[in-house]
Protein backbone atom coordinates (compact mmCIF):
# COMPACT_ATOMS: atom_id res chain seq x y z
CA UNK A 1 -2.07 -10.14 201.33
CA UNK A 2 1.00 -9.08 199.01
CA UNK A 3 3.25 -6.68 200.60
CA UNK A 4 3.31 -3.35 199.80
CA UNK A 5 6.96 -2.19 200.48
CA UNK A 6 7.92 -1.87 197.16
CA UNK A 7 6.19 0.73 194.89
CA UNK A 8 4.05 -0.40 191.99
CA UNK A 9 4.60 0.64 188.97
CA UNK A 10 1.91 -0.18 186.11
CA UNK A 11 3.12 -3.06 183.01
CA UNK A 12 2.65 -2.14 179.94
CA UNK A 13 2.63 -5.63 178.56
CA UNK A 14 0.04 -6.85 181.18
CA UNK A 15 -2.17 -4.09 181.01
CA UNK A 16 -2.74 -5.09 177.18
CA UNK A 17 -3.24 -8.79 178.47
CA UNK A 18 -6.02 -7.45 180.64
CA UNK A 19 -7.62 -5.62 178.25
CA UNK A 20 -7.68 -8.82 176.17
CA UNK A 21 -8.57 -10.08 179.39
CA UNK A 22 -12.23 -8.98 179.72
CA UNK A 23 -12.64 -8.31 175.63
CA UNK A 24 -15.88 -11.12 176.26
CA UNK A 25 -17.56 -9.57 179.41
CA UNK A 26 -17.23 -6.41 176.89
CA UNK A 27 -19.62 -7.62 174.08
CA UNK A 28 -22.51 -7.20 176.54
CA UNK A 29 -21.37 -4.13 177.49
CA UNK A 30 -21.66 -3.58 174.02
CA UNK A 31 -25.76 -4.27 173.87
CA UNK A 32 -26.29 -2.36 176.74
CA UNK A 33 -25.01 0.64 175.31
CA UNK A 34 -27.05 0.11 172.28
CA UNK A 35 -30.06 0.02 174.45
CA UNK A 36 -29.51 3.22 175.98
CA UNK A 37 -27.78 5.44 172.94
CA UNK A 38 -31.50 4.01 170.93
CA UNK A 39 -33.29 5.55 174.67
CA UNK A 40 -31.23 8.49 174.50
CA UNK A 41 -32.48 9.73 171.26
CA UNK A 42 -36.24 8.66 172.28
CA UNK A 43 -35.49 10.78 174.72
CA UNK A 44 -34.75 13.54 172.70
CA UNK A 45 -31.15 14.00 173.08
CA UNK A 46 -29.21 14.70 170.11
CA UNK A 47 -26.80 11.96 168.93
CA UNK A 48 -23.68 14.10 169.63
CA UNK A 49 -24.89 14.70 172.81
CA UNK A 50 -25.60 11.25 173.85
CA UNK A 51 -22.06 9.94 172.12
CA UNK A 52 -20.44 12.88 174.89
CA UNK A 53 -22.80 11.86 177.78
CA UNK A 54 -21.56 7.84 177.16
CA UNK A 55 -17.67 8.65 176.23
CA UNK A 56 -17.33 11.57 179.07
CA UNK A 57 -20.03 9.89 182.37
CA UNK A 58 -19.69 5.87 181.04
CA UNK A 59 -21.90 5.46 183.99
CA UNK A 60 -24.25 2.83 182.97
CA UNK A 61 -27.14 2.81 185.57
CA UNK A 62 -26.74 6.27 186.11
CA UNK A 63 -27.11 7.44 182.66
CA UNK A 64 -29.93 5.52 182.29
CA UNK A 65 -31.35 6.94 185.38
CA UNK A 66 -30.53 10.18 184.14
CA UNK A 67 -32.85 9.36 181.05
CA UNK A 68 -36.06 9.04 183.25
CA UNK A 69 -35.22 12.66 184.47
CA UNK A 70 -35.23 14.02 181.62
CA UNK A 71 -37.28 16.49 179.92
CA UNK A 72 -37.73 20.32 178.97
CA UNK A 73 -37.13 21.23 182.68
CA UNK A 74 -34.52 19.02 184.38
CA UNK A 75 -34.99 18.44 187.77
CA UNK A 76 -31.25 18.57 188.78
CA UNK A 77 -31.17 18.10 192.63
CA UNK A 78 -33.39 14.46 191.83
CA UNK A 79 -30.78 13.91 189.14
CA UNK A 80 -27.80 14.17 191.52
CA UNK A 81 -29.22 12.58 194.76
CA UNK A 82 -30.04 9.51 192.16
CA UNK A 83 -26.42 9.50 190.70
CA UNK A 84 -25.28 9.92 193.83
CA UNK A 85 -27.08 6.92 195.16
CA UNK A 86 -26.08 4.84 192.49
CA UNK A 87 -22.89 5.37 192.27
CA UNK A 88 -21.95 5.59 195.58
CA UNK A 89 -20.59 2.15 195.83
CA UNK A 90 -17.37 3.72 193.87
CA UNK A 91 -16.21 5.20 197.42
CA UNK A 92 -16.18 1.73 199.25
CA UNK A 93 -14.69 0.38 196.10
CA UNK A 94 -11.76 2.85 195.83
CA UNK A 95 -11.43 2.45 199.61
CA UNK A 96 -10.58 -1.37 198.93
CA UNK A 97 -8.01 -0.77 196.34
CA UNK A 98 -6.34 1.95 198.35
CA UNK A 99 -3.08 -0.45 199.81
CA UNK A 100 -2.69 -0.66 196.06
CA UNK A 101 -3.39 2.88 194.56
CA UNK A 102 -1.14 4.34 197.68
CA UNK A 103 1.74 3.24 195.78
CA UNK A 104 1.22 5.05 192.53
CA UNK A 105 1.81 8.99 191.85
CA UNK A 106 -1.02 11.17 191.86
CA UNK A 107 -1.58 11.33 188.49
CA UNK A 108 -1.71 8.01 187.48
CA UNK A 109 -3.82 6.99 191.07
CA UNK A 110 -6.87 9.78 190.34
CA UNK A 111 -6.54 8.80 186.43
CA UNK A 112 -6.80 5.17 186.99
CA UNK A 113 -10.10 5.61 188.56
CA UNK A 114 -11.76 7.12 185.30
CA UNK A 115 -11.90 3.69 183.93
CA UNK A 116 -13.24 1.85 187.12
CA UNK A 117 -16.13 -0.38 186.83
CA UNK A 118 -17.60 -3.20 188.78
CA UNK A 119 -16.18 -6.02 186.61
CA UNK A 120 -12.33 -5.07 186.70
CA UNK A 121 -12.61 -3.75 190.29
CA UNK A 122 -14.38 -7.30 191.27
CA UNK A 123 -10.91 -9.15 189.19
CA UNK A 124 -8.27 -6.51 191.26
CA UNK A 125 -10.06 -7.41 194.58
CA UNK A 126 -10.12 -11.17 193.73
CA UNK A 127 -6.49 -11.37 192.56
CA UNK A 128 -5.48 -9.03 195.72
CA UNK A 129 -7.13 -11.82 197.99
CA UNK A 130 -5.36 -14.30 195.93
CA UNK A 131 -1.67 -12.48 197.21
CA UNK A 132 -1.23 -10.56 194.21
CA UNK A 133 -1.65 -6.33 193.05
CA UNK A 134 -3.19 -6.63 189.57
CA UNK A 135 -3.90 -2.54 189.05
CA UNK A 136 -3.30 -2.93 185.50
CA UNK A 137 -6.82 -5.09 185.01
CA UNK A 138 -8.31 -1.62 186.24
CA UNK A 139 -7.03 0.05 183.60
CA UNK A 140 -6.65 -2.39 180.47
CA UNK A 141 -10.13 -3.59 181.10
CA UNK A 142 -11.21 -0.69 182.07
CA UNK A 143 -10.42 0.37 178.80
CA UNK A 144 -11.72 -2.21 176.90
CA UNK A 145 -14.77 -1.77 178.41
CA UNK A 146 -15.16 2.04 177.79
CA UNK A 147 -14.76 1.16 174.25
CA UNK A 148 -17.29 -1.25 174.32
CA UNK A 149 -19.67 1.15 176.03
CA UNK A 150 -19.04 4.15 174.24
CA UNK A 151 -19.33 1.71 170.94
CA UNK A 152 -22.44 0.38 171.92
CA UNK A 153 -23.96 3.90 172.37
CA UNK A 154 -23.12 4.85 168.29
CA UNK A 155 -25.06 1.64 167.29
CA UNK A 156 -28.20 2.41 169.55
CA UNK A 157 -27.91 6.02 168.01
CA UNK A 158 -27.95 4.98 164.79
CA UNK A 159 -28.71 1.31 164.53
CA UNK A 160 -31.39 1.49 167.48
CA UNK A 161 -33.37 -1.44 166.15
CA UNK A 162 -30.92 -4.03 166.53
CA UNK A 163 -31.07 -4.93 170.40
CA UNK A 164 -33.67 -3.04 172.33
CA UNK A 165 -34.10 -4.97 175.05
CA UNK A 166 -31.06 -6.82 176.08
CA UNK A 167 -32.75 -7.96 178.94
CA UNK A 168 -35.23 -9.98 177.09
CA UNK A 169 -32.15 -12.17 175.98
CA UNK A 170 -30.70 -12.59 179.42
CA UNK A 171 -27.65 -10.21 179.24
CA UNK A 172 -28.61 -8.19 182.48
CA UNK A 173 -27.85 -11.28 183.94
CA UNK A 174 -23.92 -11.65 182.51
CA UNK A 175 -22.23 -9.04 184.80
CA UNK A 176 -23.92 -10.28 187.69
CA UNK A 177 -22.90 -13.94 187.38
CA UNK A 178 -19.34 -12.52 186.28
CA UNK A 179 -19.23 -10.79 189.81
CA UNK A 180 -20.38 -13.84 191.55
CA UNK A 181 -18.12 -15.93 190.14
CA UNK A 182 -15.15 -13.68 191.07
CA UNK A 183 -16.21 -13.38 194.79
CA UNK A 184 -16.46 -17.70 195.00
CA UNK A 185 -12.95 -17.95 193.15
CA UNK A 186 -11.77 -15.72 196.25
CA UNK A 187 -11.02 -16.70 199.73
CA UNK A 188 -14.12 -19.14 201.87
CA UNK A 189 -12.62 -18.57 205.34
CA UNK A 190 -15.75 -18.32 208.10
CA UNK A 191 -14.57 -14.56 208.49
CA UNK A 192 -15.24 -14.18 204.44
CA UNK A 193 -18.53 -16.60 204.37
CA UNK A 194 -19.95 -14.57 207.31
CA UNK A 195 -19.15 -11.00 205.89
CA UNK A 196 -20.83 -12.47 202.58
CA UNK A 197 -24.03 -13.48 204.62
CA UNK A 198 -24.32 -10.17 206.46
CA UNK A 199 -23.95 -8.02 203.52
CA UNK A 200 -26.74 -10.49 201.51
CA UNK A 201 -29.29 -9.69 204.23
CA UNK A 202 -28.47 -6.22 205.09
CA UNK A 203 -28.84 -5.78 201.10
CA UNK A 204 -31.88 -7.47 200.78
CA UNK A 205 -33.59 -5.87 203.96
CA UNK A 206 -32.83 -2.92 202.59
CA UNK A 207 -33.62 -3.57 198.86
CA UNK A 208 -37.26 -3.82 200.63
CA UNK A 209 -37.53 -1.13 202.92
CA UNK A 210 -34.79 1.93 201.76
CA UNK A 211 -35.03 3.60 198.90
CA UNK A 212 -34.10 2.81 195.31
CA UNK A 213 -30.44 2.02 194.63
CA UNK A 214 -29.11 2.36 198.62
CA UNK A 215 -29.45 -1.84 199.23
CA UNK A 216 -25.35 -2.00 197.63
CA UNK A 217 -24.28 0.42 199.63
CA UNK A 218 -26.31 -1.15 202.70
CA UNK A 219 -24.60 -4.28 202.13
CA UNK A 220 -20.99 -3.07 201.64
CA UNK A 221 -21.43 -1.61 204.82
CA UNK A 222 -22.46 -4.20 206.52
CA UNK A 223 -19.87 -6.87 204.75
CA UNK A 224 -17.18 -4.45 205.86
CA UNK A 225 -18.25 -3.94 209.06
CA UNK A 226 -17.94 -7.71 209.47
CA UNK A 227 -14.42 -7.55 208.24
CA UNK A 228 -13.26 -3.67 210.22
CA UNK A 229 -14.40 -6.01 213.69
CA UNK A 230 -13.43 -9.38 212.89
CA UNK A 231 -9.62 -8.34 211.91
CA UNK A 232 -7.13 -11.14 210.47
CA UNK A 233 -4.49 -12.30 212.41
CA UNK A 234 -1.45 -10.78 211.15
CA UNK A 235 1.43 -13.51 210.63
CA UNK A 236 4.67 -13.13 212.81
């Protein structure tokens, strides 16, 4: 693990690089926002409305969620427990970049966060594995993928017939292979391989049996609770 004496302070030049960095993971961002600004108006939300929703939430499960909620009367307490549920996987994932965030001022740590999403938080954890504090992928692709979201949601808006259903084409399958291949370019030491076994079944047992949306957050827990038991030895 890189040390974490010296304070980190955020590169300019590299946070462009990232944000050219994960410019291709951010075209199927872009259909996915299509499919749910062309929902969203189904729906019967406004276009200026959705456009907010998208450039203020950029939630993507979530606001899709959201969309089966809503109606004339909005339930909100269902709405919340189920964005709650969803998203709740943010919390372990801030925990795990806390060594690096630490380091920043307040500002810039809470800020950072607006931009988080599973893709550049899966390249930060890899490359902190690797030995090195890569914050700025956080927020140049974090970036770059808020664009492509909140781009995606004008051309389902108005250009709803192009892409309805990315999944049809494969593309719900793109940011899961991208986080895949960022956990097996990390570390393979029998403490890593067994945390990613427990966390596969816990996930799965509970992807059968819990409700909707809890089997990520029942596998983080369990992965980490491999790792908060079986510590690293720390070298002299």
């Amino acid at each position: 693990m890189p040390s974490q004496s010296v304070p980190y302070r955020l590169d300019p030049s590299r946070v462009r690089s990232e944000f050219i960095r994960l410019l291709p993971i951010s075209l199927f961002v872009v259909a996915f926002g299509a499919a749910f600004g062309l929902a969203a108006v189904q729906t019967g939300i406004i276009p200026l409305e959705v456009t907010l929703m998208s450039a203020a939430v950029f939630a993507g499960a979530s606001q899709f969620a959201a969309l089966e909620l809503w109606g004339d009367q909005v339930a909100l307490l269902p709405l919340v427990a189920i964005t709650f549920a969803i998203n709740s996987r943010h919390i372990l994932m801030g925990a795990s970049l806390y060594p690096m965030l630490r380091d920043l001022p307040v500002g810039q740590r809470y800020g950072i966060l607006l931009v988080l999403t599973d893709a550049n938080w899966a390249v930060a954890a890899q490359d902190y594995q690797n030995g090195h504090r890569n914050l700025e992928v956080i927020l140049g692709g974090g970036a770059v993928l808020w664009i492509a979201w909140l781009v995606g949601t004008l051309l389902g808006v108005y250009f709803g017939g192009l892409i309805q259903d990315p999944a049809s084409l494969g593309m719900d399958m793109v940011l899961g292979c991208f986080l895949l291949a960022m956990a097996l370019g990390g570390r393979k030491s029998p403490r890593v391989l067994l945390a990613w076994m427990v966390a596969a079944g816990a996930a799965m047992v509970a992807y059968w049996w819990l409700p909707p949306h809890t089997h990520v957050v029942a596998g983080a827990l369990a992965g980490g609770a491999v790792g908060y038991f079986w510590l690293e030895k720390t070298p002299a």
